[in-house]
C-alpha atoms as a PDB file:
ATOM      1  CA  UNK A   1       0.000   0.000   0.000  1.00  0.00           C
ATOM      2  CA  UNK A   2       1.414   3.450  -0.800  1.00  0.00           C
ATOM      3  CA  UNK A   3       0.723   6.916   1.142  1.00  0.00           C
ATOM      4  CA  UNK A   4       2.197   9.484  -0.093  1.00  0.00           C
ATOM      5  CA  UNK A   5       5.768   8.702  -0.829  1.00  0.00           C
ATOM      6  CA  UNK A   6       5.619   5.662   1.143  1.00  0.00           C
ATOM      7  CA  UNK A   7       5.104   2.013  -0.130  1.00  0.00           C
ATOM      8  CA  UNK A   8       4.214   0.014   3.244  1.00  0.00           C
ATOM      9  CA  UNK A   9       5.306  -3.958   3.312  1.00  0.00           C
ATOM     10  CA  UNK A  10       2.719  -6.692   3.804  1.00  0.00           C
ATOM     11  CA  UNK A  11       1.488  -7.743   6.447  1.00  0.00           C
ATOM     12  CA  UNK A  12       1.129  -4.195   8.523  1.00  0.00           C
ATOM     13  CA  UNK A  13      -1.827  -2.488  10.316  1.00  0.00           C
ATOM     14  CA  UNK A  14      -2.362   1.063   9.219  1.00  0.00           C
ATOM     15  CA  UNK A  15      -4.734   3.030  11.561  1.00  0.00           C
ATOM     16  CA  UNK A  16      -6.718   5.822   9.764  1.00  0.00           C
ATOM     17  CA  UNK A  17      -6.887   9.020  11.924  1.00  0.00           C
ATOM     18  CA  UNK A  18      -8.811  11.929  12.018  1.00  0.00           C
ATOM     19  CA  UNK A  19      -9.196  15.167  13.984  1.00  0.00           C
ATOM     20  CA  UNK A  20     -13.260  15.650  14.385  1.00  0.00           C
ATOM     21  CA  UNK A  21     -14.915  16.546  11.454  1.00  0.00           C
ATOM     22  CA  UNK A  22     -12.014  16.336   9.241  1.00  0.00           C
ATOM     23  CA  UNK A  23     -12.596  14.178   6.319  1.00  0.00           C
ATOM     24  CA  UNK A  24     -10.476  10.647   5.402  1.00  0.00           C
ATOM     25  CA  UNK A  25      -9.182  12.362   2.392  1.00  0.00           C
ATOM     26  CA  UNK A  26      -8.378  15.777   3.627  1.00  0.00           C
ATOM     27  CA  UNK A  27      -4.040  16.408   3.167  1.00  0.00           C
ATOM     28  CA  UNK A  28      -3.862  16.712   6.452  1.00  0.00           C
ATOM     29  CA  UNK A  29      -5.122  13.439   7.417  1.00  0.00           C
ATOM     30  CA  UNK A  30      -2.832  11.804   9.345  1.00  0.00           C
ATOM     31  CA  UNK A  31      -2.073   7.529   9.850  1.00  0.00           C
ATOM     32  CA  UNK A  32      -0.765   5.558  13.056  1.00  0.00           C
ATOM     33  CA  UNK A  33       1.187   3.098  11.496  1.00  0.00           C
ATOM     34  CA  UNK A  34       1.802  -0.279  13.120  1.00  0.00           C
ATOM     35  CA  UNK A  35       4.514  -2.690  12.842  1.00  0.00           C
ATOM     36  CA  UNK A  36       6.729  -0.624  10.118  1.00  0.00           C
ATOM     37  CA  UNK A  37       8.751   2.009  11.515  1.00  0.00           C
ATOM     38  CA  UNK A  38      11.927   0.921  12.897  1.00  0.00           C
ATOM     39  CA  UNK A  39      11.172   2.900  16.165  1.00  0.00           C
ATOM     40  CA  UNK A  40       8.300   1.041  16.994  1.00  0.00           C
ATOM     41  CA  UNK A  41       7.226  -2.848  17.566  1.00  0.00           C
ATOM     42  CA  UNK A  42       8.930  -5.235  19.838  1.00  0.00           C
ATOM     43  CA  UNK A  43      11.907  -4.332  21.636  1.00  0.00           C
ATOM     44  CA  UNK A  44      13.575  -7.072  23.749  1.00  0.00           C
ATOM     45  CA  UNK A  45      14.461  -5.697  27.364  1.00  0.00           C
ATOM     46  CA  UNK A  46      15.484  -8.818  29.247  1.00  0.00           C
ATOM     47  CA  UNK A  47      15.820 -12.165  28.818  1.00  0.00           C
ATOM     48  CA  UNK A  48      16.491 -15.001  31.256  1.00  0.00           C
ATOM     49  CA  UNK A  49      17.166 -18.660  30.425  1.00  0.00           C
ATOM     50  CA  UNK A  50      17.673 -20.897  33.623  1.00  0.00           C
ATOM     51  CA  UNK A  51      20.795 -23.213  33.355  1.00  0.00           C
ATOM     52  CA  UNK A  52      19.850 -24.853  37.543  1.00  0.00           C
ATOM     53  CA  UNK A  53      17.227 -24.160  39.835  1.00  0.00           C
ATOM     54  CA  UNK A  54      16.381 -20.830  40.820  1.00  0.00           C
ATOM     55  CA  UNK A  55      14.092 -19.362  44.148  1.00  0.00           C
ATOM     56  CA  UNK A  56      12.763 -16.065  42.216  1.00  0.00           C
ATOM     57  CA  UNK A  57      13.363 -14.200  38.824  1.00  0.00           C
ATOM     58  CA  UNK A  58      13.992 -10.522  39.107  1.00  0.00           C
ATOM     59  CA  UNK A  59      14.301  -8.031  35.872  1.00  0.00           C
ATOM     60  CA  UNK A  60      15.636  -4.699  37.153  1.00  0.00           C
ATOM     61  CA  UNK A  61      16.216  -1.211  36.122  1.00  0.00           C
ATOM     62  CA  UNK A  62      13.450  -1.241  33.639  1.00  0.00           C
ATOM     63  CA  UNK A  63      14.006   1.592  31.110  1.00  0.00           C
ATOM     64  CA  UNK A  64      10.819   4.002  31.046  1.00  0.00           C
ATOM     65  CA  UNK A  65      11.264   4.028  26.940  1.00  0.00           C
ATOM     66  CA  UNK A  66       8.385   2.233  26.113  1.00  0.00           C
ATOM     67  CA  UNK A  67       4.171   2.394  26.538  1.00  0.00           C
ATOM     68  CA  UNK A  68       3.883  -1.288  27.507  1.00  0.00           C
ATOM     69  CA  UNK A  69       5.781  -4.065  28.842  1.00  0.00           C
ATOM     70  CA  UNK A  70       5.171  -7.472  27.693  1.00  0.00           C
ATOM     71  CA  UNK A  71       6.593 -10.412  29.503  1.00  0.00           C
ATOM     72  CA  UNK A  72       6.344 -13.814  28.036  1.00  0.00           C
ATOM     73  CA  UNK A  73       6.857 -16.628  30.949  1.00  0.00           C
ATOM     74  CA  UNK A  74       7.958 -20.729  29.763  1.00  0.00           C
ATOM     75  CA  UNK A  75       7.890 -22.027  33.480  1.00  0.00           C
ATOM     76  CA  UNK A  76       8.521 -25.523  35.250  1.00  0.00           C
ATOM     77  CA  UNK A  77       8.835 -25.718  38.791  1.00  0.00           C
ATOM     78  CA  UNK A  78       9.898 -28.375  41.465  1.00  0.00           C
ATOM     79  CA  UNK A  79       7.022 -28.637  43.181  1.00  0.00           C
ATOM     80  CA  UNK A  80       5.224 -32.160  43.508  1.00  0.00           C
ATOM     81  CA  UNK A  81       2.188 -31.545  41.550  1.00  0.00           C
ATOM     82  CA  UNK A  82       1.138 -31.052  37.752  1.00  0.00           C
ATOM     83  CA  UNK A  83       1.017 -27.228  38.594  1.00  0.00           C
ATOM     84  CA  UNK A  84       2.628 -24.214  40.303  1.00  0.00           C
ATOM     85  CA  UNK A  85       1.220 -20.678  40.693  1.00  0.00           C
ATOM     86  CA  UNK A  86       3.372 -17.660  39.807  1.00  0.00           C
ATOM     87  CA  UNK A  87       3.568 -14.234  42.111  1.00  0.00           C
ATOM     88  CA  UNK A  88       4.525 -11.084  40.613  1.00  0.00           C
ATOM     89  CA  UNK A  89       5.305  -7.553  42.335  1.00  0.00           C
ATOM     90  CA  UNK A  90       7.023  -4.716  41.548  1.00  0.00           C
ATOM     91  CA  UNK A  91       9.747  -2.396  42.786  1.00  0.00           C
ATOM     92  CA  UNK A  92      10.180  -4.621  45.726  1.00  0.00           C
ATOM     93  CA  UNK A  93       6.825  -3.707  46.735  1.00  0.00           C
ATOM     94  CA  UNK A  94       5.233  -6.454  48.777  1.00  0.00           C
ATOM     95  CA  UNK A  95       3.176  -4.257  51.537  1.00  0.00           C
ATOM     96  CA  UNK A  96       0.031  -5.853  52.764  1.00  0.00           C
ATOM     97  CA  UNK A  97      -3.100  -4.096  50.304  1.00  0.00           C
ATOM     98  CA  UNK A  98      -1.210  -2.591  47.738  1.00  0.00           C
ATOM     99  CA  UNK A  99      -2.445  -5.616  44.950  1.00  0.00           C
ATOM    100  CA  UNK A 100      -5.616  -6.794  43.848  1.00  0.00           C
ATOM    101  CA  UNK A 101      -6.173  -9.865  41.102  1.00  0.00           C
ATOM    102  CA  UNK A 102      -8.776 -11.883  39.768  1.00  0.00           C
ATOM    103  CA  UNK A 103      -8.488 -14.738  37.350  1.00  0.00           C
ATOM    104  CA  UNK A 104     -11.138 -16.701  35.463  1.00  0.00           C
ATOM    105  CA  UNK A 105      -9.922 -20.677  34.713  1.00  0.00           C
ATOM    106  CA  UNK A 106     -11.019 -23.735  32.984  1.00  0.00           C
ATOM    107  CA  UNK A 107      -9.769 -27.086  32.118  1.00  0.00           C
ATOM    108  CA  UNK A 108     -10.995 -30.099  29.713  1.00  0.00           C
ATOM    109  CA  UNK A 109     -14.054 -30.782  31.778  1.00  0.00           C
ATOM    110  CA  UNK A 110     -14.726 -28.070  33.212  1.00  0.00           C
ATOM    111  CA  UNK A 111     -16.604 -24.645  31.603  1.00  0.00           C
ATOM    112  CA  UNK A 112     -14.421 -22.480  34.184  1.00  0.00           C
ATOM    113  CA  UNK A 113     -14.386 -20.814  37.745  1.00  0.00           C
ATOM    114  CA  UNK A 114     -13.141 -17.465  38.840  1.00  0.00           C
ATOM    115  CA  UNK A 115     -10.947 -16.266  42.070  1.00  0.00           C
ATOM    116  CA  UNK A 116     -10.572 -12.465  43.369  1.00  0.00           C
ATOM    117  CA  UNK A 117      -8.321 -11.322  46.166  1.00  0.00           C
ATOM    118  CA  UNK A 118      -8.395  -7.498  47.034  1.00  0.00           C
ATOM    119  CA  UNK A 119      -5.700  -5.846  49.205  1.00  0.00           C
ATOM    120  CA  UNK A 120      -2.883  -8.448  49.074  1.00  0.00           C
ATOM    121  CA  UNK A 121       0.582  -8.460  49.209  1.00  0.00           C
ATOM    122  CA  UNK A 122       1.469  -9.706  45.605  1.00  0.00           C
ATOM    123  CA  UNK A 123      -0.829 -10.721  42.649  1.00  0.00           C
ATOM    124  CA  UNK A 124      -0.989 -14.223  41.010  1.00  0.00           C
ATOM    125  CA  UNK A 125      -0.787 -13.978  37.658  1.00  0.00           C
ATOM    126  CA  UNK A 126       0.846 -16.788  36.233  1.00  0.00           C
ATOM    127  CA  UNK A 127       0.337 -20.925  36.265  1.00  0.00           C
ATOM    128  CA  UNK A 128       3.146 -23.051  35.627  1.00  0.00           C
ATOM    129  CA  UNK A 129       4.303 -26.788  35.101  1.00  0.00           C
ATOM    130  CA  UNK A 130       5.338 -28.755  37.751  1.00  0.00           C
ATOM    131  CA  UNK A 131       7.539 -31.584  38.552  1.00  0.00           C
ATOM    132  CA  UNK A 132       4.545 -34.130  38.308  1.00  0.00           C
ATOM    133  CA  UNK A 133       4.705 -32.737  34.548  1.00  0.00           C
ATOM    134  CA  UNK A 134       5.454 -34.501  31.861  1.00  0.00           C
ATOM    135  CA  UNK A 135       8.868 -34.413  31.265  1.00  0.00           C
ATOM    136  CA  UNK A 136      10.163 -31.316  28.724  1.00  0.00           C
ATOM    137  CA  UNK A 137       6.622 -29.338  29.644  1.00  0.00           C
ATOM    138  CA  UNK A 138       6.922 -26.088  30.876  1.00  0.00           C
ATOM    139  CA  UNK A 139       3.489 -23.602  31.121  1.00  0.00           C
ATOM    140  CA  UNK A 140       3.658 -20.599  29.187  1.00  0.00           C
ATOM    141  CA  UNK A 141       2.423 -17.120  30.204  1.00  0.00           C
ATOM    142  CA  UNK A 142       2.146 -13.765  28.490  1.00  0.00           C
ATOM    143  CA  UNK A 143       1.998 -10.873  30.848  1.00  0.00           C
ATOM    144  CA  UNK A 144       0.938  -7.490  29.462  1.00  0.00           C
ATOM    145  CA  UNK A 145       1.148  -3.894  31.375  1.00  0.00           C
ATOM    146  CA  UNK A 146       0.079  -0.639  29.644  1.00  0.00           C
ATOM    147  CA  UNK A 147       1.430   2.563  30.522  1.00  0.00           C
ATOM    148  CA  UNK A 148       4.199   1.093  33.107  1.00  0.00           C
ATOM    149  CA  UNK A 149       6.101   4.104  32.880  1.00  0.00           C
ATOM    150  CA  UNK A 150       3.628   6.732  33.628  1.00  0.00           C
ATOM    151  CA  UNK A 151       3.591   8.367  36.865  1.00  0.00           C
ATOM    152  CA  UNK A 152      -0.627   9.557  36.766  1.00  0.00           C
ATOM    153  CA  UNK A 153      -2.422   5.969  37.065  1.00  0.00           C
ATOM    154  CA  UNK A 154      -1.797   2.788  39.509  1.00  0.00           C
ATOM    155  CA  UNK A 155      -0.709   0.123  37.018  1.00  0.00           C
ATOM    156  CA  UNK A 156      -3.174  -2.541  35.755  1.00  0.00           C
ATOM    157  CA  UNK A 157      -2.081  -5.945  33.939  1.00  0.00           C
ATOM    158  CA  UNK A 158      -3.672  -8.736  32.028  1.00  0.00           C
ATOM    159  CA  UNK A 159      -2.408 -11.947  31.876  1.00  0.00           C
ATOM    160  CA  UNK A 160      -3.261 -15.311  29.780  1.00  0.00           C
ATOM    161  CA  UNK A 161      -1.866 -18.892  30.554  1.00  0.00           C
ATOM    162  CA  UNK A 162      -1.960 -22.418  29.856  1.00  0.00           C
ATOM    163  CA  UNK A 163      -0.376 -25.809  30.567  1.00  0.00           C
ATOM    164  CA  UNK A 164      -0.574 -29.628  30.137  1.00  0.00           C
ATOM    165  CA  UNK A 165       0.235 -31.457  33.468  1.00  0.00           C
ATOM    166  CA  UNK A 166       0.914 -35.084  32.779  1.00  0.00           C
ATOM    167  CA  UNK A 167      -1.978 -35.522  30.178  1.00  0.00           C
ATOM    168  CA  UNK A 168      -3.410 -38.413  31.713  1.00  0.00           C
ATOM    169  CA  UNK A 169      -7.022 -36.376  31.909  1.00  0.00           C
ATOM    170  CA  UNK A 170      -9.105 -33.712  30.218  1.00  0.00           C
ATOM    171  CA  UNK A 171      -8.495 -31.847  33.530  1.00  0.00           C
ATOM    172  CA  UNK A 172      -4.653 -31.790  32.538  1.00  0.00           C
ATOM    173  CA  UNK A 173      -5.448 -29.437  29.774  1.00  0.00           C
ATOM    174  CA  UNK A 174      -5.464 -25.417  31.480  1.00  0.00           C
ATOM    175  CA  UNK A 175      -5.939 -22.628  30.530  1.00  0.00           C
ATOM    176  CA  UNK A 176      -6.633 -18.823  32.538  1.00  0.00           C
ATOM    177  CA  UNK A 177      -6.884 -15.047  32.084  1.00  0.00           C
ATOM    178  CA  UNK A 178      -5.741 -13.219  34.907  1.00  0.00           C
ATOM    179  CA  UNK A 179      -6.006  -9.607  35.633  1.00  0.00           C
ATOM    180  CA  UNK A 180      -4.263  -7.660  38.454  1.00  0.00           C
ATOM    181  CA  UNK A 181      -3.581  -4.160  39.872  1.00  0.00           C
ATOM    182  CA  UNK A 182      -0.961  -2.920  41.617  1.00  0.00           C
ATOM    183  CA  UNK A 183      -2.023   0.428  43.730  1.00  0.00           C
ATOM    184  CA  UNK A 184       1.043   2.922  43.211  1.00  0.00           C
ATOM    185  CA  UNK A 185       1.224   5.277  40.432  1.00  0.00           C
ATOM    186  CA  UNK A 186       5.265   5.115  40.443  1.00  0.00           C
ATOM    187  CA  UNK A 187       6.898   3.740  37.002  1.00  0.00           C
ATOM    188  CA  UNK A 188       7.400   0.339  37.290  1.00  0.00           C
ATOM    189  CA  UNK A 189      11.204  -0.467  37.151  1.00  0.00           C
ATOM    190  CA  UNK A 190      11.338  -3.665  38.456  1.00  0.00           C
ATOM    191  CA  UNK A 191       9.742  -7.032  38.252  1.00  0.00           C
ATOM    192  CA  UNK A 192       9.871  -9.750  40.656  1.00  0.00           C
ATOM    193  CA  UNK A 193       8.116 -13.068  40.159  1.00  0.00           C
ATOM    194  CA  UNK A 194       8.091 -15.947  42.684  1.00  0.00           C
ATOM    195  CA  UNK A 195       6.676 -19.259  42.436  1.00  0.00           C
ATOM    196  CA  UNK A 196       3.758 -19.519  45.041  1.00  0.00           C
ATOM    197  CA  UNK A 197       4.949 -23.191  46.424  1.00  0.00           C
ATOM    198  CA  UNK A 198       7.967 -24.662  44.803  1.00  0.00           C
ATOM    199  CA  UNK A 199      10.655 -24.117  46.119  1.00  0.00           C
ATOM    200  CA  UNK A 200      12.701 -23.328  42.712  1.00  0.00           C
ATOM    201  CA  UNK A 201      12.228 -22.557  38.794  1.00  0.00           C
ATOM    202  CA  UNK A 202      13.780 -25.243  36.695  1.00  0.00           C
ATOM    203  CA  UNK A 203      16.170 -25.539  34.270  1.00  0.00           C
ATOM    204  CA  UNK A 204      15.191 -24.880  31.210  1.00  0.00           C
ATOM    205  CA  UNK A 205      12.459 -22.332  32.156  1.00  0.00           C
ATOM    206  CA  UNK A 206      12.798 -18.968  29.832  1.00  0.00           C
ATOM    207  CA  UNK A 207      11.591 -15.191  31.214  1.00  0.00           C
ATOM    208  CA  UNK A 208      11.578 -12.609  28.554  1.00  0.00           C
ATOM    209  CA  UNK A 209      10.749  -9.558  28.863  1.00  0.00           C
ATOM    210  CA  UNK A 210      10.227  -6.772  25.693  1.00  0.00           C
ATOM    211  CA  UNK A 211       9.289  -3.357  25.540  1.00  0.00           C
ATOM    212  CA  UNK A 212       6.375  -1.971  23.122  1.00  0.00           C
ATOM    213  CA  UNK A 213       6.264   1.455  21.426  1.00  0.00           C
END
């Protein structure tokens, strides 16, 4: 597609915009452009690939650079069981009522159940293999937070999951969206997850983090 002088590549999402009343084809119409410019996309931040065990993952000194962090979570813990929640707080922030979260859940046989917790210390929003797994599976997680860096609104994230367990049921088969808020209006410049039972990540569990203009 060409605007202008400008031939976009395929695939891209072009945005039309327009101040009110102003007509599509007016010359001063103006396009948000997604996915082309060099300055925008998917910037990786972070990235953390487990060679042994480890109690907690921390990404620090966030740069304030970007309008939303995404983190993308492949987890295995030790615990015995199929499954293993994931904690996340920021900044080193873990006072009591300073997090809320929610998540909605399902599995093969079951349509799905929510959870809320208001005024907690931390916020679960991930769920991750565990060592009653089958061997190699890790849950995977994508974490997304708008407007980390502003300083004018507490922070708000949405989270989806899912993971396998050993397969031997429908039940094995998870998957959740998870929502949380953290009550601070400070830029978020660090990241701390935990794994609710445990003790340890495994090896082989990945933690990436990217930044999105």
């Amino acid at each position: 597609m060409t605007i202008g002088d400008k031939t976009f590549p395929s695939p891209f999402n072009i945005i039309p915009e327009a101040a009110s009343g102003q007509a599509l084809g007016d010359p001063t119409h103006f396009w948000t452009i997604y996915g082309y410019n060099a300055g925008d996309g998917w910037h990786l931040i972070s990235e953390t690939v487990l060679g042994g065990n480890a109690a907690s993952i921390t990404f620090s000194s966030i740069p304030d650079d970007y309008r939303t962090l995404v983190l993308n979570i492949q987890a295995r813990t030790d615990r015995a069981a199929e499954n293993d929640t994931i904690f996340v707080n920021y900044n080193g922030d873990s006072t009591d009522g300073h997090y809320d979260w929610l998540w909605w859940r399902c599995n093969g046989i079951s349509a799905g159940d929510i959870g809320v917790a208001r005024a907690t210390t931390t916020m679960a929003l991930s769920n991750c293999a565990a060592a009653n797994s089958t061997g190699n599976n890790f849950g995977i997680s994508e974490i997304t937070i708008p407007g980390y860096a502003r300083n004018d609104r507490q922070k708000q994230a949405y989270a989806r999951t899912a993971r396998f367990g050993n397969v031997a049921s429908d039940a094995d088969l998870y998957y959740s969206l998870r929502t949380g808020r953290w009550r601070d209006t400070d830029p978020i410049t660090s990241i701390l997850l935990v794994p609710q039972t445990g003790p340890n990540f495994v090896s082989g569990s990945i933690f990436t983090l990217y930044g999105i203009n």
